[in-house]
PDB file of N, CA and C in Angstrom:
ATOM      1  N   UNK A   1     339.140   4.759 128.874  1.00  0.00           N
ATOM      2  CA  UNK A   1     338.522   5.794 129.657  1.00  0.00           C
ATOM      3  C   UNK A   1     337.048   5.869 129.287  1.00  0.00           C
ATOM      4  N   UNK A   2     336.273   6.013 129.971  1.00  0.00           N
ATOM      5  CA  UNK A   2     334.803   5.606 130.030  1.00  0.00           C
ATOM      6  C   UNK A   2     334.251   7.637 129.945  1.00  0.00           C
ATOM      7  N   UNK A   3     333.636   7.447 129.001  1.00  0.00           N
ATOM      8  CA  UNK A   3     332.649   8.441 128.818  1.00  0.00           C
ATOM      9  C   UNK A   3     331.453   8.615 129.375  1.00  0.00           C
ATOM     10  N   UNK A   4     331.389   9.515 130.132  1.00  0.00           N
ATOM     11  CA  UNK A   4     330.021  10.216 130.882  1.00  0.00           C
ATOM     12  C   UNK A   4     329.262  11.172 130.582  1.00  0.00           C
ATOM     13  N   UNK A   5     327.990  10.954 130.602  1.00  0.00           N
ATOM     14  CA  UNK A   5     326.954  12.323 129.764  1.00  0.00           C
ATOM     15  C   UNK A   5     326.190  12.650 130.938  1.00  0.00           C
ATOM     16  N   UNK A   6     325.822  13.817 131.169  1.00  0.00           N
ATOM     17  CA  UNK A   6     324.585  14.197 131.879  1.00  0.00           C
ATOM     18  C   UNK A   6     323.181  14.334 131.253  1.00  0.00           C
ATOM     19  N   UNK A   7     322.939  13.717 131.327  1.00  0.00           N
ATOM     20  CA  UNK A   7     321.798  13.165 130.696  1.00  0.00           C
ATOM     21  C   UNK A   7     320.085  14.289 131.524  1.00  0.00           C
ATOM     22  N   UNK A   8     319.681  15.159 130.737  1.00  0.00           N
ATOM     23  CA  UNK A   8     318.777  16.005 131.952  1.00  0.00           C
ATOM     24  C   UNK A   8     317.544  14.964 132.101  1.00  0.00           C
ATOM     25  N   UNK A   9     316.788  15.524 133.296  1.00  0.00           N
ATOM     26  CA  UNK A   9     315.563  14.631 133.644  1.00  0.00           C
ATOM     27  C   UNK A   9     314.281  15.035 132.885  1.00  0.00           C
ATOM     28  N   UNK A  10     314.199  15.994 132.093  1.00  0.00           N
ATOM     29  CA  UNK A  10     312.935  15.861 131.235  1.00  0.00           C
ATOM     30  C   UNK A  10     313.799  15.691 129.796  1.00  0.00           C
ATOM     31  N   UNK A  11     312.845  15.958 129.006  1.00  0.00           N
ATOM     32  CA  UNK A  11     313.164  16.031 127.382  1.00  0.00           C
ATOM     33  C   UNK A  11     313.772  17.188 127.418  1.00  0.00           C
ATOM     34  N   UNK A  12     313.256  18.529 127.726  1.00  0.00           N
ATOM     35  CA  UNK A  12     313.096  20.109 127.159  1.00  0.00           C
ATOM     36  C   UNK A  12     313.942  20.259 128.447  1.00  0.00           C
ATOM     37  N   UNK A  13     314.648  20.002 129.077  1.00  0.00           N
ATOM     38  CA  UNK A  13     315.250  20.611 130.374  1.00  0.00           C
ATOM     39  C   UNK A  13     317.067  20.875 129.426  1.00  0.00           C
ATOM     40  N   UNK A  14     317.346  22.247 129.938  1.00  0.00           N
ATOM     41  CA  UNK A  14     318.244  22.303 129.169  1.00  0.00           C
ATOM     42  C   UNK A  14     319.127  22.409 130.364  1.00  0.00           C
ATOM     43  N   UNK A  15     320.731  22.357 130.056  1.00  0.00           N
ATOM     44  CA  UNK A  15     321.942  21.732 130.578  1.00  0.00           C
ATOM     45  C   UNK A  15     322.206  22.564 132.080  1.00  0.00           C
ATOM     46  N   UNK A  16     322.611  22.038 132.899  1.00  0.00           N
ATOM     47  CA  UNK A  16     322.785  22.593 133.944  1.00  0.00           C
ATOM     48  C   UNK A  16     324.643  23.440 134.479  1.00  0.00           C
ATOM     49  N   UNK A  17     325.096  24.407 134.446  1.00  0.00           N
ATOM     50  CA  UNK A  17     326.042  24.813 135.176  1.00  0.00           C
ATOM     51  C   UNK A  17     326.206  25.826 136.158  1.00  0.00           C
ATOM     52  N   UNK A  18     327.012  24.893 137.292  1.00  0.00           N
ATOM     53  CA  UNK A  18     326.745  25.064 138.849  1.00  0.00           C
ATOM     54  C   UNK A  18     325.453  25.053 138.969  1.00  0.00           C
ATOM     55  N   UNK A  19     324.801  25.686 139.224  1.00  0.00           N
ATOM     56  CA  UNK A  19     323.674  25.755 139.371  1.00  0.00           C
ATOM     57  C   UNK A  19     322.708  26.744 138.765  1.00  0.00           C
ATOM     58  N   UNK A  20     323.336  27.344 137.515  1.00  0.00           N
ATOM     59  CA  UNK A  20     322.139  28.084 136.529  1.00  0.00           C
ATOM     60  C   UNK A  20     322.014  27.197 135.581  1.00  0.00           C
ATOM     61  N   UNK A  21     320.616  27.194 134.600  1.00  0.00           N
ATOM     62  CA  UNK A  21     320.773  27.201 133.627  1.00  0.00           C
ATOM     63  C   UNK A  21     321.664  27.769 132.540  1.00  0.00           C
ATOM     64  N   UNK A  22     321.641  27.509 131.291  1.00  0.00           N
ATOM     65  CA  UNK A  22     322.036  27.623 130.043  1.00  0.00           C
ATOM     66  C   UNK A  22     321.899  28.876 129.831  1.00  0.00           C
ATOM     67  N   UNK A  23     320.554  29.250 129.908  1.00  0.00           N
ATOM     68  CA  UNK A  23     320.095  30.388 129.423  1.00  0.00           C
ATOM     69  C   UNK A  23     319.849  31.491 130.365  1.00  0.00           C
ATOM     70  N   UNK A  24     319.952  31.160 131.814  1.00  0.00           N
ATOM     71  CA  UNK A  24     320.854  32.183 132.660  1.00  0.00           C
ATOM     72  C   UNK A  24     322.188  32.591 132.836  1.00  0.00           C
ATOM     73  N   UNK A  25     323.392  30.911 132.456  1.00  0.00           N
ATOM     74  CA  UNK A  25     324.516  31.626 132.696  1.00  0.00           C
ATOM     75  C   UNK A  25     325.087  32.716 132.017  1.00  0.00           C
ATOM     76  N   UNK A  26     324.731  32.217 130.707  1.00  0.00           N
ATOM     77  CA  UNK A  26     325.274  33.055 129.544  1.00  0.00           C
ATOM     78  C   UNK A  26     325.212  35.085 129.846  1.00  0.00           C
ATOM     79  N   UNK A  27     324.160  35.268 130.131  1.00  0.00           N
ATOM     80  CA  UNK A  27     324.107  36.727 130.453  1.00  0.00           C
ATOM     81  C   UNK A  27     324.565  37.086 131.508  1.00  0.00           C
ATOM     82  N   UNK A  28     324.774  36.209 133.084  1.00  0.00           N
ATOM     83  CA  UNK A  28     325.100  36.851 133.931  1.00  0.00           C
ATOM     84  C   UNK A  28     326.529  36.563 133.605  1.00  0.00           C
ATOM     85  N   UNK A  29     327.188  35.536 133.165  1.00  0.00           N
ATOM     86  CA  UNK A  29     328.901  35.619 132.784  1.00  0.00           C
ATOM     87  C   UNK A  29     329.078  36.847 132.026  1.00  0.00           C
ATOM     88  N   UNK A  30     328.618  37.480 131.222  1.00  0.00           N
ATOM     89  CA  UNK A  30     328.707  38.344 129.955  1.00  0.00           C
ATOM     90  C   UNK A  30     328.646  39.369 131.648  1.00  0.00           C
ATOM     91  N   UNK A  31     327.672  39.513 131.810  1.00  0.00           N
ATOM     92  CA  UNK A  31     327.626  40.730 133.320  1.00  0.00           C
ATOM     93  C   UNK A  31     329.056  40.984 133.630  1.00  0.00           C
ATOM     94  N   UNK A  32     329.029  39.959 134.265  1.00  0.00           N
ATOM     95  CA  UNK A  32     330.237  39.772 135.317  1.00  0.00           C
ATOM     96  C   UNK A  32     331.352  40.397 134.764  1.00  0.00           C
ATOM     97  N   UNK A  33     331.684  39.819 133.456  1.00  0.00           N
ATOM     98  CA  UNK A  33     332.861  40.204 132.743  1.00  0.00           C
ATOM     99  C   UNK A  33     333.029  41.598 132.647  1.00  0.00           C
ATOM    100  N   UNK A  34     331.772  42.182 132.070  1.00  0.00           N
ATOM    101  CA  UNK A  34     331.935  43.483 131.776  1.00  0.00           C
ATOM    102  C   UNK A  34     332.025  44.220 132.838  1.00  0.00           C
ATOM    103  N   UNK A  35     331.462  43.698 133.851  1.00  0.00           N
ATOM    104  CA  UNK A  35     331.816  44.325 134.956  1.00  0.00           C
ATOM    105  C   UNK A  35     333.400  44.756 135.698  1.00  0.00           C
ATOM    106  N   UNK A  36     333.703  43.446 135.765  1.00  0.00           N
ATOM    107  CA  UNK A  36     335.055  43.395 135.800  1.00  0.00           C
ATOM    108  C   UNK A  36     336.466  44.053 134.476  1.00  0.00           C
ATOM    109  N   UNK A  37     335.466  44.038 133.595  1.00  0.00           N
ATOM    110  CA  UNK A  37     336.865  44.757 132.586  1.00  0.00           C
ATOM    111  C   UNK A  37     336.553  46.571 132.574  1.00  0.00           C
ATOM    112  N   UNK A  38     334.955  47.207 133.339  1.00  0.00           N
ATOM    113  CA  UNK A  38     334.757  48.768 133.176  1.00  0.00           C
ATOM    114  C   UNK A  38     334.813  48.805 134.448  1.00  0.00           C
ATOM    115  N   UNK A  39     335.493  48.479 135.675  1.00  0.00           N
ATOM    116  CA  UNK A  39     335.804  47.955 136.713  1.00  0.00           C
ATOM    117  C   UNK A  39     334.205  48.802 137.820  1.00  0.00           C
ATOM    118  N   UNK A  40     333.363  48.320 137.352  1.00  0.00           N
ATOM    119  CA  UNK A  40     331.645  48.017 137.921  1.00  0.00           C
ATOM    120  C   UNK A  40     331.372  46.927 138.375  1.00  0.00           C
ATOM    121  N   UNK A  41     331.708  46.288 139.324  1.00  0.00           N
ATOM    122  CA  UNK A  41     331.932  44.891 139.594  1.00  0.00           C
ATOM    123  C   UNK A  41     330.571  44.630 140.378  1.00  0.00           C
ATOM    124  N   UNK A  42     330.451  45.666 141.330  1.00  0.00           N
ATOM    125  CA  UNK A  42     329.417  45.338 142.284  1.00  0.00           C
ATOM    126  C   UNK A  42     327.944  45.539 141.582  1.00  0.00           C
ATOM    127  N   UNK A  43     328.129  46.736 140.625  1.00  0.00           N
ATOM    128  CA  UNK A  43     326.842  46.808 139.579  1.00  0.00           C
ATOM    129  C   UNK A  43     326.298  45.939 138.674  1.00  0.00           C
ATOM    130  N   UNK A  44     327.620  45.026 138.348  1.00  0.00           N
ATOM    131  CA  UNK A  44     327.329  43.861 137.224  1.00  0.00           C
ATOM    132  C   UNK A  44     326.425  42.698 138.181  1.00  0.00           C
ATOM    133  N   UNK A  45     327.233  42.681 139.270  1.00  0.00           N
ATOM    134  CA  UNK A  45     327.093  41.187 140.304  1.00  0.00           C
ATOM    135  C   UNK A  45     325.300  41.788 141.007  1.00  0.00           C
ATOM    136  N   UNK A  46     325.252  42.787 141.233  1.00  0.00           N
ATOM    137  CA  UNK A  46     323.734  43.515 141.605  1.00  0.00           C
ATOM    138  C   UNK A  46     322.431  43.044 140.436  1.00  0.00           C
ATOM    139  N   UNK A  47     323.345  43.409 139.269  1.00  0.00           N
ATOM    140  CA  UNK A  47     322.330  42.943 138.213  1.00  0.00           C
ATOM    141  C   UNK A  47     322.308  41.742 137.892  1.00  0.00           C
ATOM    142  N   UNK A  48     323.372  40.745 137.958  1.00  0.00           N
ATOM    143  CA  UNK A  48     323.198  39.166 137.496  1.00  0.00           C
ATOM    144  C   UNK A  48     322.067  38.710 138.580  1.00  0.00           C
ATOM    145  N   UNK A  49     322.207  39.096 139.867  1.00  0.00           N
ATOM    146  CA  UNK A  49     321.461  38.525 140.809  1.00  0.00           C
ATOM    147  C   UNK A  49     319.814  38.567 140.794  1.00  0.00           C
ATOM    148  N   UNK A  50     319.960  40.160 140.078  1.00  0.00           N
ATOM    149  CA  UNK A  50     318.431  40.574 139.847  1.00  0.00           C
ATOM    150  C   UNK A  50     317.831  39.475 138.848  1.00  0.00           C
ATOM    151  N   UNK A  51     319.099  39.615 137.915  1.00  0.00           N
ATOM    152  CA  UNK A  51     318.498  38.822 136.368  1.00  0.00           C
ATOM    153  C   UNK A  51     318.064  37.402 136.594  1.00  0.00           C
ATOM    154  N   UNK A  52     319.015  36.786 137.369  1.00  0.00           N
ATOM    155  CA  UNK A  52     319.069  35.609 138.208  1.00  0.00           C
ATOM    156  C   UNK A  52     317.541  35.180 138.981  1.00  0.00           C
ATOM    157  N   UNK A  53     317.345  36.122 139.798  1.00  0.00           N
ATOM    158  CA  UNK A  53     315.729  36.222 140.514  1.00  0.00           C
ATOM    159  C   UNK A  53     314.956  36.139 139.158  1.00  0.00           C
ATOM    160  N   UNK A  54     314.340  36.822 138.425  1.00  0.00           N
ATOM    161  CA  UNK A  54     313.458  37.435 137.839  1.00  0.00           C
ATOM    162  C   UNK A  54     313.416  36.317 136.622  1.00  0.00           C
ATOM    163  N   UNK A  55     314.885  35.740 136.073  1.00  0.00           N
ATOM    164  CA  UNK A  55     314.419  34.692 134.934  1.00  0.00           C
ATOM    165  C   UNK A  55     314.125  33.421 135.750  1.00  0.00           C
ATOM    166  N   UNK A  56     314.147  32.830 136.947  1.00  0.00           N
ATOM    167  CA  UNK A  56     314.234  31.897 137.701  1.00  0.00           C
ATOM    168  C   UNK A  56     312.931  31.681 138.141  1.00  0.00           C
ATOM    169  N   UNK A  57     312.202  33.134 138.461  1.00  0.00           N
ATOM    170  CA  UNK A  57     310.608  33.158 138.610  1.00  0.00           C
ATOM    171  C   UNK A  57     309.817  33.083 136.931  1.00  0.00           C
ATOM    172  N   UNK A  58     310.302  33.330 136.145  1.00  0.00           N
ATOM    173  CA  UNK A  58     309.354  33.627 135.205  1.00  0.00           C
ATOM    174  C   UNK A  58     309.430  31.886 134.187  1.00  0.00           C
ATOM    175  N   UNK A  59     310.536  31.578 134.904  1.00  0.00           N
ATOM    176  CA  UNK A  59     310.874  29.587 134.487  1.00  0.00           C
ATOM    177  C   UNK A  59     310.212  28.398 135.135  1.00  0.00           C
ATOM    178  N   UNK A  60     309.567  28.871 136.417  1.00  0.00           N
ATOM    179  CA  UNK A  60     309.507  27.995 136.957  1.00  0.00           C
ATOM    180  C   UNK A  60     307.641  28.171 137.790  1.00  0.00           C
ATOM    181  N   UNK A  61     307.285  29.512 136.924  1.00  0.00           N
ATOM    182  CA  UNK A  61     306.040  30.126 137.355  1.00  0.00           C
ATOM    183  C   UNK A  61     304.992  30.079 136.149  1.00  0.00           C
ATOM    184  N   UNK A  62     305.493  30.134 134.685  1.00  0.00           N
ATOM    185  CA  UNK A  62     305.251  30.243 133.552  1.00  0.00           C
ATOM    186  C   UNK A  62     306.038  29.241 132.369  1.00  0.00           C
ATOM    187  N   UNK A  63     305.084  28.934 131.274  1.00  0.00           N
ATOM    188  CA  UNK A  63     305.841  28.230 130.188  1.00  0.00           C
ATOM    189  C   UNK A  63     306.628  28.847 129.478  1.00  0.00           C
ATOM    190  N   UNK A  64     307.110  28.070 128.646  1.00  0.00           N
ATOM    191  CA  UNK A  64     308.227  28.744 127.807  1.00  0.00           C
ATOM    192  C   UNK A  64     307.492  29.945 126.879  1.00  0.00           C
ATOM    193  N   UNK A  65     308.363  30.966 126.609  1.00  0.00           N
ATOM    194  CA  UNK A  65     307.950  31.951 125.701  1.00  0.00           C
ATOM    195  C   UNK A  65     306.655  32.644 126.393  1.00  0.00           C
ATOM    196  N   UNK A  66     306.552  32.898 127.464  1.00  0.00           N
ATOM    197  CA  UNK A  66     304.995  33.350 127.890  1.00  0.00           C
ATOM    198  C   UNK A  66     305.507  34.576 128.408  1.00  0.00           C
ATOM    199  N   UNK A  67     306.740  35.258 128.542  1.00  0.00           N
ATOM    200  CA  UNK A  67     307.337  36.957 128.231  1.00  0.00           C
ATOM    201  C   UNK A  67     307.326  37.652 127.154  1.00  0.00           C
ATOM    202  N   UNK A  68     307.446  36.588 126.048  1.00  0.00           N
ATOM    203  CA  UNK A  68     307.625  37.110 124.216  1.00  0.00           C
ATOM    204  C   UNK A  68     305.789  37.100 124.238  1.00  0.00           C
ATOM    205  N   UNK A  69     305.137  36.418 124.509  1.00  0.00           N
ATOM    206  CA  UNK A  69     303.846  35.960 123.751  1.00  0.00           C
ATOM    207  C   UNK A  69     303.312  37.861 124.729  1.00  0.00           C
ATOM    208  N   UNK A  70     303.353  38.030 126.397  1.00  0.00           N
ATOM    209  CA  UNK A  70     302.613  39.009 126.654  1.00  0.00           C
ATOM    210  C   UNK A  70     303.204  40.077 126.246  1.00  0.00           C
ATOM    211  N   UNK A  71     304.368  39.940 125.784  1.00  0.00           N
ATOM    212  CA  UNK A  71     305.040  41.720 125.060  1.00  0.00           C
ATOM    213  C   UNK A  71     304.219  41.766 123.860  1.00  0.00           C
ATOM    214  N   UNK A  72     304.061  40.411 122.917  1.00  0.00           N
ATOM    215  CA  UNK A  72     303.174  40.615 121.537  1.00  0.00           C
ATOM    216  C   UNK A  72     302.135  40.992 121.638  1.00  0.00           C
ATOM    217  N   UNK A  73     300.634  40.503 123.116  1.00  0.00           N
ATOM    218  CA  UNK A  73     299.589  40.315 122.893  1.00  0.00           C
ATOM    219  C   UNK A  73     299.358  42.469 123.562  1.00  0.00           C
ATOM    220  N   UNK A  74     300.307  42.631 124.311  1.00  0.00           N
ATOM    221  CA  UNK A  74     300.242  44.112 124.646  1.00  0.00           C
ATOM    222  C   UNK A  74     300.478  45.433 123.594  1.00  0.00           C
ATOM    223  N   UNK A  75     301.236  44.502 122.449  1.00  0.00           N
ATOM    224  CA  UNK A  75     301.947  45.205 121.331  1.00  0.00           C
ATOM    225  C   UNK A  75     302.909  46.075 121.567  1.00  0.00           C
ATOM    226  N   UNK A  76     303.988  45.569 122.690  1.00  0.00           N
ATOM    227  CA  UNK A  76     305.235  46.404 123.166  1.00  0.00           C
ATOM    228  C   UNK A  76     306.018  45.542 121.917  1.00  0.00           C
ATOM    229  N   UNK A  77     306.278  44.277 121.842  1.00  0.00           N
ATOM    230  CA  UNK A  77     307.029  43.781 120.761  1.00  0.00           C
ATOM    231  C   UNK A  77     306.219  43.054 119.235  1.00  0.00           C
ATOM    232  N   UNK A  78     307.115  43.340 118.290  1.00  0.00           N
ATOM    233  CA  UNK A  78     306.655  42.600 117.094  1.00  0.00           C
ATOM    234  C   UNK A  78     306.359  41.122 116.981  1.00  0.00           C
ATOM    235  N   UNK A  79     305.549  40.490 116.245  1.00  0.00           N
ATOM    236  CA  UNK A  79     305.921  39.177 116.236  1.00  0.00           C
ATOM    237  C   UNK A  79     307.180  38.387 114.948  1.00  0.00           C
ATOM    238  N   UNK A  80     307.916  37.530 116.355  1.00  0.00           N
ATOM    239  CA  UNK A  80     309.082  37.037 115.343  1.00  0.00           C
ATOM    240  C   UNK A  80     308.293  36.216 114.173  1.00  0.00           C
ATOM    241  N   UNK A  81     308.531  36.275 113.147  1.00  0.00           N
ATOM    242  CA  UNK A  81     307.695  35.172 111.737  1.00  0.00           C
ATOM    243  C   UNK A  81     309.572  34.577 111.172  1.00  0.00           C
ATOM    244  N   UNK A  82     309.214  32.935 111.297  1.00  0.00           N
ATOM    245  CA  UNK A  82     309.984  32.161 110.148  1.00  0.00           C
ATOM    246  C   UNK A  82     309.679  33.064 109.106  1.00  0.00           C
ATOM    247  N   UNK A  83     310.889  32.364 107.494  1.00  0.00           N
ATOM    248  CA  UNK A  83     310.673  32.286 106.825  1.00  0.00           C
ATOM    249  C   UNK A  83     309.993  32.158 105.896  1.00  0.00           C
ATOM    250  N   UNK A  84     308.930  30.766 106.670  1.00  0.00           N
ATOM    251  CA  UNK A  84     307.826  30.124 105.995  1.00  0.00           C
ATOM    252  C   UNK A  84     306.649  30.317 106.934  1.00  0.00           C
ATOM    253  N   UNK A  85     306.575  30.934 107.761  1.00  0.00           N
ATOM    254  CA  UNK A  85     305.658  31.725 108.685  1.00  0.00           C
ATOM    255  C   UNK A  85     304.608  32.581 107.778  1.00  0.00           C
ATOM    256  N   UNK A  86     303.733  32.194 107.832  1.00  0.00           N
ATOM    257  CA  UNK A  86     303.130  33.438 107.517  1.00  0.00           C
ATOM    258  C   UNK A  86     302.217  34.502 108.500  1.00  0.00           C
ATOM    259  N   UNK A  87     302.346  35.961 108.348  1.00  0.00           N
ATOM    260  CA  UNK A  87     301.533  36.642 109.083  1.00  0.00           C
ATOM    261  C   UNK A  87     300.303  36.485 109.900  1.00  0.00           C
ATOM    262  N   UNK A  88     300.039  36.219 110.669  1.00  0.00           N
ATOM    263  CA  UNK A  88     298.519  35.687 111.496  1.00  0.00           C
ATOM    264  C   UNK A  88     297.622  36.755 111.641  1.00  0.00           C
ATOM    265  N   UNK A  89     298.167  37.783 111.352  1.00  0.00           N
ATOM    266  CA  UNK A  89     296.937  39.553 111.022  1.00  0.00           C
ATOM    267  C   UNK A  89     296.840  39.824 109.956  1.00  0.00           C
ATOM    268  N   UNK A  90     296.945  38.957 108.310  1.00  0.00           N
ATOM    269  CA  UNK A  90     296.291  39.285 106.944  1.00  0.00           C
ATOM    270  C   UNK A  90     295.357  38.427 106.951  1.00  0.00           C
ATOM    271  N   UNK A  91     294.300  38.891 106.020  1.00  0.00           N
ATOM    272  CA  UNK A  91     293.584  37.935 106.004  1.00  0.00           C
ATOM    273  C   UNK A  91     293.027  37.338 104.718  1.00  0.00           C
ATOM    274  N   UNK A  92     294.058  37.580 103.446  1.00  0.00           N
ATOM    275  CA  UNK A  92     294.273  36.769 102.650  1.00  0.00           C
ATOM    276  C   UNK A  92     295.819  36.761 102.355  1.00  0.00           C
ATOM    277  N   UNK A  93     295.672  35.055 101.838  1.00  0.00           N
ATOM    278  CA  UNK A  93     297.067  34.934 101.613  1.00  0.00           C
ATOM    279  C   UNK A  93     297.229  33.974 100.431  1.00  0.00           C
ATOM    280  N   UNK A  94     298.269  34.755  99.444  1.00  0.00           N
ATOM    281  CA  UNK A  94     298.497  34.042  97.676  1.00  0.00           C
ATOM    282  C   UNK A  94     299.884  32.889  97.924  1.00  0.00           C
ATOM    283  N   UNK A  95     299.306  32.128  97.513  1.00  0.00           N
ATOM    284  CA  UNK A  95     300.555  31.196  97.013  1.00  0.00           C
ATOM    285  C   UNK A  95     301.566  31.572  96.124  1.00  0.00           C
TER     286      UNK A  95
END
């Protein structure tokens, strides 16, 4: 039996199902579900669609991380730091 890969067309293109991404399906399945188990079905499926629009424009309009970078540069969100990250607002730093 012969093994088949889907192989994506860039490097950084991540996996395709039906027709969302990776990193769309995951939240609108999680929707859906919850929708269906607090029986909100039409509210879940209202919001996957929204979520659906809105990450689909911000993927294909903008680079990666350019929602995290304008929440940081507005100071609505913190910046995530590695481990070995160091702070980019001190302005000395000890070994």
């Amino acid at each position: 039996m012969a093994m088949t890969y889907r192989i994506p067309k860039k490097v950084n293109d991540s996996l395709l199902i039906l027709f969302f991404t990776l990193e769309q399906f995951i939240p609108i399945a999680i929707a859906v579900m919850l929708g269906y188990t607090f029986k909100a079905a039409m509210e879940s499926m209202i919001f996957a669609i929204m979520y659906f629009k809105i990450t689909s424009y911000f993927s294909q309009n903008h680079p990666r991380g350019y929602v995290e970078h304008m929440l940081w540069y507005y100071g609505i969100m913190k910046l995530k730091l590695g481990a070995k990250t160091p702070d980019p607002m001190k302005k000395e730093f000890i070994r």
